[in-house]
N, C-alpha and C. Protein backbone atom coordinates (compact mmCIF):
# COMPACT_ATOMS: atom_id res chain seq x y z
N UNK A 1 -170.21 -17.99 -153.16
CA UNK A 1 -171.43 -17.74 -152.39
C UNK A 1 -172.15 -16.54 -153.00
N UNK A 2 -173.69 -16.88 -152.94
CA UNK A 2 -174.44 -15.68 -153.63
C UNK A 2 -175.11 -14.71 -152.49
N UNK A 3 -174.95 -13.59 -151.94
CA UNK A 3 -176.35 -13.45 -150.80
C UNK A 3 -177.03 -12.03 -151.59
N UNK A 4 -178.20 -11.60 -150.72
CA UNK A 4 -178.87 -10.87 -151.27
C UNK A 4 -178.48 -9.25 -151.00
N UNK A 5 -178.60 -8.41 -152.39
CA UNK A 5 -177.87 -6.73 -151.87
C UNK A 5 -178.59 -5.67 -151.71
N UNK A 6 -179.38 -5.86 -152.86
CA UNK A 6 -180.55 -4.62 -153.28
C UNK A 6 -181.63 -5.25 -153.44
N UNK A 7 -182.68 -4.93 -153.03
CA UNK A 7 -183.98 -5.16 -153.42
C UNK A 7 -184.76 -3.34 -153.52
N UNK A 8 -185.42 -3.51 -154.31
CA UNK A 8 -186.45 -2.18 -154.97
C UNK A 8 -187.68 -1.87 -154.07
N UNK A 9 -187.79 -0.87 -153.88
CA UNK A 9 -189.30 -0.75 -153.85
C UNK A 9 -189.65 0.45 -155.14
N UNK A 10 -190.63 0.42 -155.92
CA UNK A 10 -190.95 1.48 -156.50
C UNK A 10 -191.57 2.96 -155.79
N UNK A 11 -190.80 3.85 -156.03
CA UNK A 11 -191.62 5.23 -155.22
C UNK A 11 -192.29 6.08 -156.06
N UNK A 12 -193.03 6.90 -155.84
CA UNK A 12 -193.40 8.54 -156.49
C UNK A 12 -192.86 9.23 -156.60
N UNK A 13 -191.68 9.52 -155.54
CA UNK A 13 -190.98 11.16 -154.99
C UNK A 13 -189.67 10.16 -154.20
N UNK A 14 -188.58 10.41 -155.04
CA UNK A 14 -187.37 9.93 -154.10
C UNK A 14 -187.19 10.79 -153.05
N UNK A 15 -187.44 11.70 -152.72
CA UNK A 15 -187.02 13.08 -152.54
C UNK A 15 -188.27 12.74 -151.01
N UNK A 16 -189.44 12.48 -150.87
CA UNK A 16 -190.43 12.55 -149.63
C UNK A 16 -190.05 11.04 -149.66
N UNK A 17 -189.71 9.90 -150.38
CA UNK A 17 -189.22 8.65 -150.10
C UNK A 17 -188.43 8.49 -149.05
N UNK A 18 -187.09 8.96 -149.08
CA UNK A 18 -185.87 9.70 -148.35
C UNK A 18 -186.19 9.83 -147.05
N UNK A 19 -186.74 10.76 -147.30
CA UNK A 19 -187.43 11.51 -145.60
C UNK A 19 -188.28 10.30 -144.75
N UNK A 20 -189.38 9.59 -145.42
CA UNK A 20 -190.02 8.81 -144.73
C UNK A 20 -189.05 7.79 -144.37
N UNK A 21 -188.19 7.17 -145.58
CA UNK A 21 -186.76 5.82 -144.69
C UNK A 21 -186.38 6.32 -143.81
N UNK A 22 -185.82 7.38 -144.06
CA UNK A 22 -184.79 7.86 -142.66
C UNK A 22 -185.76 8.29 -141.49
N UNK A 23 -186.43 9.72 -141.29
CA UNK A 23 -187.00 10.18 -140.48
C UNK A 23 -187.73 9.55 -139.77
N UNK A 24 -188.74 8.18 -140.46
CA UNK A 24 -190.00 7.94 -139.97
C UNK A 24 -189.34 6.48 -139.38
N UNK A 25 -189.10 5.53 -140.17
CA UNK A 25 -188.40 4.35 -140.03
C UNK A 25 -186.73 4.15 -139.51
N UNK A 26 -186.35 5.20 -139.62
CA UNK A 26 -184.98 5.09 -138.63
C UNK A 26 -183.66 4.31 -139.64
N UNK A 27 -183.89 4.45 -141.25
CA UNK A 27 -182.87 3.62 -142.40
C UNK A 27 -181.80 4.56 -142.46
N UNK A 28 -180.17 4.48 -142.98
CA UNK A 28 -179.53 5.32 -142.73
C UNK A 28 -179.31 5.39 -144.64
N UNK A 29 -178.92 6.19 -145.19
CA UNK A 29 -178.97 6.46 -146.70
C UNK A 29 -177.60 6.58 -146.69
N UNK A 30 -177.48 5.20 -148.11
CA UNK A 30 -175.94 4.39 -147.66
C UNK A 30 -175.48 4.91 -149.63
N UNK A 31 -176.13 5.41 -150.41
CA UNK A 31 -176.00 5.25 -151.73
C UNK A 31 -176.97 6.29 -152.07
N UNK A 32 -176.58 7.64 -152.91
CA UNK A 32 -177.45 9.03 -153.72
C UNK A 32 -176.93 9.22 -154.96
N UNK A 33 -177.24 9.07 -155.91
CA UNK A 33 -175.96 9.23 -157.10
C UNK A 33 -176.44 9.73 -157.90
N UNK A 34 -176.56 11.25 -158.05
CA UNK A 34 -177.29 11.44 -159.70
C UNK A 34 -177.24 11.02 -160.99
N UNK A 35 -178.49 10.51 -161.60
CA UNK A 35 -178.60 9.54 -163.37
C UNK A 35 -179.84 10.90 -163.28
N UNK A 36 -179.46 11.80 -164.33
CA UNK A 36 -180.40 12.32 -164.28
C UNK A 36 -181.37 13.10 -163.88
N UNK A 37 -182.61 12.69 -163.98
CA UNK A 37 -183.43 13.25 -163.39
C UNK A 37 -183.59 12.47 -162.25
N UNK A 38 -183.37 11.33 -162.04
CA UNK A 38 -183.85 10.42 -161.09
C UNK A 38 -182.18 10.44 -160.10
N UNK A 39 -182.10 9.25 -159.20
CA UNK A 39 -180.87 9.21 -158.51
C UNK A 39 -181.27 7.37 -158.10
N UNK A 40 -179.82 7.17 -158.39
CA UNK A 40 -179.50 5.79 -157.39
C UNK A 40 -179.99 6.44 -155.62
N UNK A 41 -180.59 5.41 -155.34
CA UNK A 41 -180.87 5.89 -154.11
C UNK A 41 -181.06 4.85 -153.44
N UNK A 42 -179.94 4.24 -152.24
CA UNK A 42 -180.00 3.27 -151.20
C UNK A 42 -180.49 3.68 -150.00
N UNK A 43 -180.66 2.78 -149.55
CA UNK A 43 -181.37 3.44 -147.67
C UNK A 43 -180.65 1.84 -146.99
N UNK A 44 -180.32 2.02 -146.03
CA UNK A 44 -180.31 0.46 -144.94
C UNK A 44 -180.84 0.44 -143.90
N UNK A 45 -180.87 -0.59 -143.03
CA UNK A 45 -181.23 -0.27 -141.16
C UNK A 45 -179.87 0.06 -141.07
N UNK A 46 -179.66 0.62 -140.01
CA UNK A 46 -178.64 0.86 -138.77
C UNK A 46 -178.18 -0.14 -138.73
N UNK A 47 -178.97 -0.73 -137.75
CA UNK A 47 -178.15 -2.22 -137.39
C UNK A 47 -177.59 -3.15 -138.37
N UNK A 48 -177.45 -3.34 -139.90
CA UNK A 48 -176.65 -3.98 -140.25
C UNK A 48 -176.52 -3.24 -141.83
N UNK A 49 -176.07 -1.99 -141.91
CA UNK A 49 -175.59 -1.27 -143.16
C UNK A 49 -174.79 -1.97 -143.76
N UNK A 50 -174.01 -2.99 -143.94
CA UNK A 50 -173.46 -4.18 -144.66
C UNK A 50 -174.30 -4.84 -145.17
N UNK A 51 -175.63 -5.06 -144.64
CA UNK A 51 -176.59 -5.47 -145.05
C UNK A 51 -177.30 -5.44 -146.11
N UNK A 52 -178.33 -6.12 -146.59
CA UNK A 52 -179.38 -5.65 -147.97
C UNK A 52 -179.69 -3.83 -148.01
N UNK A 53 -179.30 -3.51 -149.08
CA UNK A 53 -179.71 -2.18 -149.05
C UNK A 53 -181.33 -2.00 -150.02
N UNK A 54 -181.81 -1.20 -149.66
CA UNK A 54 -183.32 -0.87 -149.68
C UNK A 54 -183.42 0.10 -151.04
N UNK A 55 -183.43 -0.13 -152.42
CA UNK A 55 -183.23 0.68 -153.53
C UNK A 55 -184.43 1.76 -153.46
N UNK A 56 -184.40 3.10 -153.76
CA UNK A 56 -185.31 3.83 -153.49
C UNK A 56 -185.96 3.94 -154.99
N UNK A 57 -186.62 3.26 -155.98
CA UNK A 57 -186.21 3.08 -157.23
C UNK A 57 -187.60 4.19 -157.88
N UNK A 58 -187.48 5.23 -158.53
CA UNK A 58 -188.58 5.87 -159.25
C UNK A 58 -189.37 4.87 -160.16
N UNK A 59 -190.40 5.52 -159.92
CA UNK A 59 -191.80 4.51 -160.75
C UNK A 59 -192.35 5.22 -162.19
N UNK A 60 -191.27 5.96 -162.57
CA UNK A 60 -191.60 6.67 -164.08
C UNK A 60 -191.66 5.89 -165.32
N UNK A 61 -191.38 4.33 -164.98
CA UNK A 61 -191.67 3.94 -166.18
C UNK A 61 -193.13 2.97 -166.07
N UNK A 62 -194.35 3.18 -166.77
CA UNK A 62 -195.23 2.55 -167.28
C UNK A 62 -195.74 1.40 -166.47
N UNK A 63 -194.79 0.60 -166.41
CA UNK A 63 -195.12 -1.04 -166.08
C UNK A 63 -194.76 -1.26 -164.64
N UNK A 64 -193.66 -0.06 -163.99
CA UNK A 64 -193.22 0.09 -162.77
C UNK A 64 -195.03 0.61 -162.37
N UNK A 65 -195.44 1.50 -162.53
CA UNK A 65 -196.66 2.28 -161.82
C UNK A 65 -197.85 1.81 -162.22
N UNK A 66 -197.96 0.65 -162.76
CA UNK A 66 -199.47 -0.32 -162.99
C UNK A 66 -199.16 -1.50 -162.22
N UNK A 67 -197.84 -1.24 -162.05
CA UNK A 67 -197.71 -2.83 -160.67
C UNK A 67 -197.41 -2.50 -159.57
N UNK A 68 -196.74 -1.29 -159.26
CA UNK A 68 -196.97 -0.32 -157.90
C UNK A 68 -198.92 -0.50 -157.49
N UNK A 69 -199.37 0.62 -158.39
CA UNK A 69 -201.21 0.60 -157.87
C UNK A 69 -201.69 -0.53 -157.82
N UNK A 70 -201.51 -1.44 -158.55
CA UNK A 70 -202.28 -2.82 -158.39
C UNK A 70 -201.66 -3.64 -157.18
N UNK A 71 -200.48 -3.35 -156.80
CA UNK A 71 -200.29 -3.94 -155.57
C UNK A 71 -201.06 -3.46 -154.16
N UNK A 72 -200.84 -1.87 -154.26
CA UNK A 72 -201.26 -1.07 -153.27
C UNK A 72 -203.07 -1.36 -152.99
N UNK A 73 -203.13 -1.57 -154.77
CA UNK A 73 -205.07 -1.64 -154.95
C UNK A 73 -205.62 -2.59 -154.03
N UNK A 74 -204.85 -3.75 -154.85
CA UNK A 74 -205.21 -5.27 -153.66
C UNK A 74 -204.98 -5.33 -152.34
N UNK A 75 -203.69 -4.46 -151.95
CA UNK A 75 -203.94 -4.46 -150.55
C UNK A 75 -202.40 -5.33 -150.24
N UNK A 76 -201.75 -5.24 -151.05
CA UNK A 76 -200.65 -6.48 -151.08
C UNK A 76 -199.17 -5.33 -150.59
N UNK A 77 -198.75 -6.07 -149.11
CA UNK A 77 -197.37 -4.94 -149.32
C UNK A 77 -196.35 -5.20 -150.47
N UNK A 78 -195.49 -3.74 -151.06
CA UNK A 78 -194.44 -4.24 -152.04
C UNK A 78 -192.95 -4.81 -151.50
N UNK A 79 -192.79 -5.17 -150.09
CA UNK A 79 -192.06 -5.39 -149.45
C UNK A 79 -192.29 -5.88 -148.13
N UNK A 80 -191.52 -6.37 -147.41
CA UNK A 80 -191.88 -6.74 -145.60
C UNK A 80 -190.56 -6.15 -144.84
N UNK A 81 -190.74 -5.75 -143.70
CA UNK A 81 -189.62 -5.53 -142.96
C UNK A 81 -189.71 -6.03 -141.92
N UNK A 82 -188.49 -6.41 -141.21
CA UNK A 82 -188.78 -7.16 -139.31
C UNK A 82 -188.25 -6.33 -138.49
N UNK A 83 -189.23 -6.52 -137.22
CA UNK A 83 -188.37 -5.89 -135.91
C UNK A 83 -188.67 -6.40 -134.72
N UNK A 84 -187.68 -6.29 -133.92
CA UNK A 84 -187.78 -7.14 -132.34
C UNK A 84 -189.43 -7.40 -131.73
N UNK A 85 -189.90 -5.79 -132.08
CA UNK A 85 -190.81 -5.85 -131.41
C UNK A 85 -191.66 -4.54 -131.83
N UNK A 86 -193.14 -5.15 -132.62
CA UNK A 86 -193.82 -4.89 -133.47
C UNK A 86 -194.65 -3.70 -132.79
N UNK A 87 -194.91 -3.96 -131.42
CA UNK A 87 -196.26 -3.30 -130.93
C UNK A 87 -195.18 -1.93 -130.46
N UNK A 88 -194.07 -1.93 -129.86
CA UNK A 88 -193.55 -0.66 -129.92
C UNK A 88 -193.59 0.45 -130.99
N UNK A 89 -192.88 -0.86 -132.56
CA UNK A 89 -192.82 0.22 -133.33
C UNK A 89 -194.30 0.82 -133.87
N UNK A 90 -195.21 -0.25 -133.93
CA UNK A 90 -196.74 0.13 -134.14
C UNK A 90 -196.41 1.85 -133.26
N UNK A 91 -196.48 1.19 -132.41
CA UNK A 91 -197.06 3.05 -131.60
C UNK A 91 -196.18 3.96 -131.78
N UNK A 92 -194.95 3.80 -132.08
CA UNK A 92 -194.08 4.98 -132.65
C UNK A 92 -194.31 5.61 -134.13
N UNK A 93 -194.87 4.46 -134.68
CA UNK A 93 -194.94 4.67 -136.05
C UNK A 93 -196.26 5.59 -135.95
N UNK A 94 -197.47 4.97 -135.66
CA UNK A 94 -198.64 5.89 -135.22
C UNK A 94 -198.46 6.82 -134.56
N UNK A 95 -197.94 7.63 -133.63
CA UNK A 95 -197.13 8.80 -133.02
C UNK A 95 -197.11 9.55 -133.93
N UNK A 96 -196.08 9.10 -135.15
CA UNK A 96 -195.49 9.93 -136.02
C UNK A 96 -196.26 10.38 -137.17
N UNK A 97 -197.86 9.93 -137.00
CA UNK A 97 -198.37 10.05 -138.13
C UNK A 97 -198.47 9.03 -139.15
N UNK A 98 -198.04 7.63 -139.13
CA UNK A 98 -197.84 6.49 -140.12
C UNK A 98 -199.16 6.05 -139.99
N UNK A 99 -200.06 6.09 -141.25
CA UNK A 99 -201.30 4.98 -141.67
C UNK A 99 -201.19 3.38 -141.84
N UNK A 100 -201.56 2.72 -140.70
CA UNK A 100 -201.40 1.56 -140.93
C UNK A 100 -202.77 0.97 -141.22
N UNK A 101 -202.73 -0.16 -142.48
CA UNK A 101 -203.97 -0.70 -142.79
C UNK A 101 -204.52 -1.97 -142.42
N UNK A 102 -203.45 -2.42 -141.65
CA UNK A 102 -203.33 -3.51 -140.87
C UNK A 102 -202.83 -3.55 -139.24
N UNK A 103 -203.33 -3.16 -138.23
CA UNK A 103 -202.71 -3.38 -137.22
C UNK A 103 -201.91 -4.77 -136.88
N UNK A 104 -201.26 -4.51 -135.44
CA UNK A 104 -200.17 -6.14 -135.63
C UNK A 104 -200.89 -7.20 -135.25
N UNK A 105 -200.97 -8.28 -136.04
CA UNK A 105 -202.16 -9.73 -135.92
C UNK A 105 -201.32 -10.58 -136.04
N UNK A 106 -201.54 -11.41 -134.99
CA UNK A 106 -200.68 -12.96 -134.66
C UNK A 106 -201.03 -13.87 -136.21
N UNK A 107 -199.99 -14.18 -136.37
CA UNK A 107 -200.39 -15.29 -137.70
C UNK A 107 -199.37 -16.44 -137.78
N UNK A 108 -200.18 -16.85 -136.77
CA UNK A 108 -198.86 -18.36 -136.91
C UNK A 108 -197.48 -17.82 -136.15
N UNK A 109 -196.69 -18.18 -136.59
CA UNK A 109 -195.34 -17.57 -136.01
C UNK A 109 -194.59 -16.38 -136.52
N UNK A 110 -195.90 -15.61 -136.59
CA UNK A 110 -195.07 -14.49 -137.35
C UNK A 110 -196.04 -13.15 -136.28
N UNK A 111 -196.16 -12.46 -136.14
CA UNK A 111 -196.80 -10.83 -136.27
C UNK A 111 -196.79 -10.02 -137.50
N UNK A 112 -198.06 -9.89 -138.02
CA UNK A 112 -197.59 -9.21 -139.03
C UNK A 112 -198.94 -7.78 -138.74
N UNK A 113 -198.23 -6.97 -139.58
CA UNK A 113 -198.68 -5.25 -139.66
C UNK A 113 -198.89 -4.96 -141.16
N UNK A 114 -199.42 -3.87 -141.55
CA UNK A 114 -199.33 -3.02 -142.67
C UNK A 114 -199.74 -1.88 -142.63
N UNK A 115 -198.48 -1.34 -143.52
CA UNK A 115 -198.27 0.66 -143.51
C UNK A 115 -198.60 0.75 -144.67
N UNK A 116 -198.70 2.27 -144.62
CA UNK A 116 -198.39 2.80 -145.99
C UNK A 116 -197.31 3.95 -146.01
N UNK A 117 -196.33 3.83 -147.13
CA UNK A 117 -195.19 4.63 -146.91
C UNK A 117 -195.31 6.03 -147.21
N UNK A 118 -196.50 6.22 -147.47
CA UNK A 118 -196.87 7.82 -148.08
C UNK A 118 -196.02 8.14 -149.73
N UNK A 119 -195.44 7.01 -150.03
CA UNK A 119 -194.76 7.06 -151.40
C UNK A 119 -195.65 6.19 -152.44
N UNK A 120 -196.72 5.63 -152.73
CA UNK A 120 -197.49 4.63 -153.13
C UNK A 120 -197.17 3.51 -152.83
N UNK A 121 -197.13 2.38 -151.67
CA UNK A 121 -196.53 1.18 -151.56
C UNK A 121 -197.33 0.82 -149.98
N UNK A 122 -197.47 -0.24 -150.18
CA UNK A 122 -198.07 -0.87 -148.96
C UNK A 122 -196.69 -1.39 -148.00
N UNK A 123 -195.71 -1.65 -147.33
CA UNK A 123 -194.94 -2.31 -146.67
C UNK A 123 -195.67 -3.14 -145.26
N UNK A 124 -194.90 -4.41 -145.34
CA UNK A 124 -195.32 -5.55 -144.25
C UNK A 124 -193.82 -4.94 -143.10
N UNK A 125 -194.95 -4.97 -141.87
CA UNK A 125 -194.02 -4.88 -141.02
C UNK A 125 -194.07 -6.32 -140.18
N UNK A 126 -193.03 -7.22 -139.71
CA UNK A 126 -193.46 -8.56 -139.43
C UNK A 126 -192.02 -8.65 -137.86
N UNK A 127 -192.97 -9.05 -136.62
CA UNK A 127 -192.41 -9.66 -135.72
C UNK A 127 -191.89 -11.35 -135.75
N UNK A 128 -191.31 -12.34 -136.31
CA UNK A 128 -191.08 -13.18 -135.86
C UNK A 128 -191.11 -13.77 -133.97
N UNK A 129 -192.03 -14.81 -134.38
CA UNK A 129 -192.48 -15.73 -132.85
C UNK A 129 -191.09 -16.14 -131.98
């Protein structure tokens, strides 16, 4: 059996990356490993840290940070995340200071939102119907 472990987002600053998973979004940081200048850097939810871990991945190389901005440019999140219930975290997230460029809009059987992580990256926040 194959399932899924790591997926990337590209950041600016592992380091204000960090702070926004954990502090702002509530991820618990499951993996820090110094390479360097940079660091392996995992984040998970709470609720299932066995789960896909969230790579905190630096955008220092070239082709990472022309497909970071052009995602962010268009308006496209570099990721989606789910939660029970969208309009809570909407207002917690806004509480805390989170820019969303999308408030939560029914779309079919989904709810969907969009933030910005304050790291260059658009993220989908999505309620399932």
């Amino acid at each position: 059996m194959i399932k899924l472990w790591i997926a990337s987002v590209f950041v600016e600053d592992q380091a204000k990356a960090l702070t926004f998973y954990t502090d702002v979004l509530g991820f618990t940081k499951l993996q820090d490993i110094p390479l360097g200048e940079a660091r392996w850097l995992t984040v998970a939810s709470p609720s299932g840290p066995e789960g896909v871990q969230l790579l905190l991945e630096p955008n220092d190389n070239p082709i990472a940070k022309t497909f970071q901005r052009s995602l962010f440019e268009a308006g496209i999140p570099a990721t989606s995340l789910a939660t029970d219930d969208i309009h809570v975290e909407f207002k917690r997230m806004t509480d805390l200071g989170v820019t969303f460029t999308m408030e939560p809009t029914e779309m079919g059987p989904v709810t969907h939102a969009v933030f910005d992580d304050t790291c260059g990256n658009l993220i989908g926040l999505d309620q399932l119907a």
